[in-house]
Protein backbone atom coordinates (compact mmCIF):
# COMPACT_ATOMS: atom_id res chain seq x y z
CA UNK A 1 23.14 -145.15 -67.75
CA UNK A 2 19.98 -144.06 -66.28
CA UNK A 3 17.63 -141.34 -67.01
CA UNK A 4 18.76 -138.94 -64.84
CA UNK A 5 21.72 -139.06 -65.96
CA UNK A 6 21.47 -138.75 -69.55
CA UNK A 7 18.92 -135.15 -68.83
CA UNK A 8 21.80 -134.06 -66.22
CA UNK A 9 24.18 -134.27 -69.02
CA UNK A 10 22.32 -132.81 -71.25
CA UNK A 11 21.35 -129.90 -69.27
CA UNK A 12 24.58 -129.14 -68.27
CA UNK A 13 26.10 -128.78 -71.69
CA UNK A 14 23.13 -128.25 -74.55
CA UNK A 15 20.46 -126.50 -72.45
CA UNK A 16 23.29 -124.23 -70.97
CA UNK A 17 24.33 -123.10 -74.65
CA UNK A 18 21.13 -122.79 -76.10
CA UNK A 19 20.32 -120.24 -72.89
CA UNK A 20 23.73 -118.76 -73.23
CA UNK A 21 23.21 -118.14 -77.08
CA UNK A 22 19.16 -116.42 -76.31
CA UNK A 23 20.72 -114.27 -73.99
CA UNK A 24 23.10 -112.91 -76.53
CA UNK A 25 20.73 -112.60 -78.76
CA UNK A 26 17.99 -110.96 -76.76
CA UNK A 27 20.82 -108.52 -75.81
CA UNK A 28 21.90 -108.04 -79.45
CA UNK A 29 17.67 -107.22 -80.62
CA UNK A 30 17.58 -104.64 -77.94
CA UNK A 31 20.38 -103.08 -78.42
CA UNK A 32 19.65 -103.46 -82.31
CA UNK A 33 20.13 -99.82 -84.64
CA UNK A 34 16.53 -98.21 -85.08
CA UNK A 35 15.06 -99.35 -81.93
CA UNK A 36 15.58 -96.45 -79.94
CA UNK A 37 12.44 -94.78 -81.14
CA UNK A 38 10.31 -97.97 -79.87
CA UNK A 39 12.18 -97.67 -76.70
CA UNK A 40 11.48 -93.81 -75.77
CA UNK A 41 8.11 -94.60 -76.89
CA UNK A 42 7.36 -97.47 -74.37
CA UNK A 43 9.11 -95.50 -71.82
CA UNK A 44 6.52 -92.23 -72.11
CA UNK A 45 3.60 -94.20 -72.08
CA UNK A 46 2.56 -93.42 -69.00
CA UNK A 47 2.71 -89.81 -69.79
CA UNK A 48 0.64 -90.13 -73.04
CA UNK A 49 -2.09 -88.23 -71.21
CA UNK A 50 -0.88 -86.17 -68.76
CA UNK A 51 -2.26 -82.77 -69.89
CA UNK A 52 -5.50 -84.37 -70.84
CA UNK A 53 -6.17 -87.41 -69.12
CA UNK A 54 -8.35 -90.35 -71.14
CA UNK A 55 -12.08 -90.33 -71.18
CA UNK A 56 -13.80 -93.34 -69.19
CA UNK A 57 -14.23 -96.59 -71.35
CA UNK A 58 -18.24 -95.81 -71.04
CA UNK A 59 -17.46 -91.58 -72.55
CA UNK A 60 -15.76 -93.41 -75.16
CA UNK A 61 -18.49 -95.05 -76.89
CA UNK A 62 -20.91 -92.52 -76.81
């Protein structure tokens, strides 16, 4: 059996479950209890400073 062969086979059974199975589990730790605080927060953040916008990198240090 030749190289090729032995990666196809491999790809099509092992590599298909292990991406299968992160999928899931990426699914599952998003959907996780207690993240929807982390969640709203990452979705306002480009709001943080709408009624007072941030100071300039270079107002910042002085």
């Amino acid at each position: 059996m030749d190289t090729y062969s032995i990666f196809r086979e491999i790809a099509d059974s092992w590599v298909l479950l292990a991406m299968f199975l992160f999928f899931v589990l990426t699914v599952l730790w998003v959907f996780r209890p207690g993240s929807r605080e982390l969640h709203k927060d990452a979705a306002n953040a480009p709001f943080r400073h709408e009624n007072q916008p941030a100071q300039d990198i270079e107002e910042a240090r002085q």
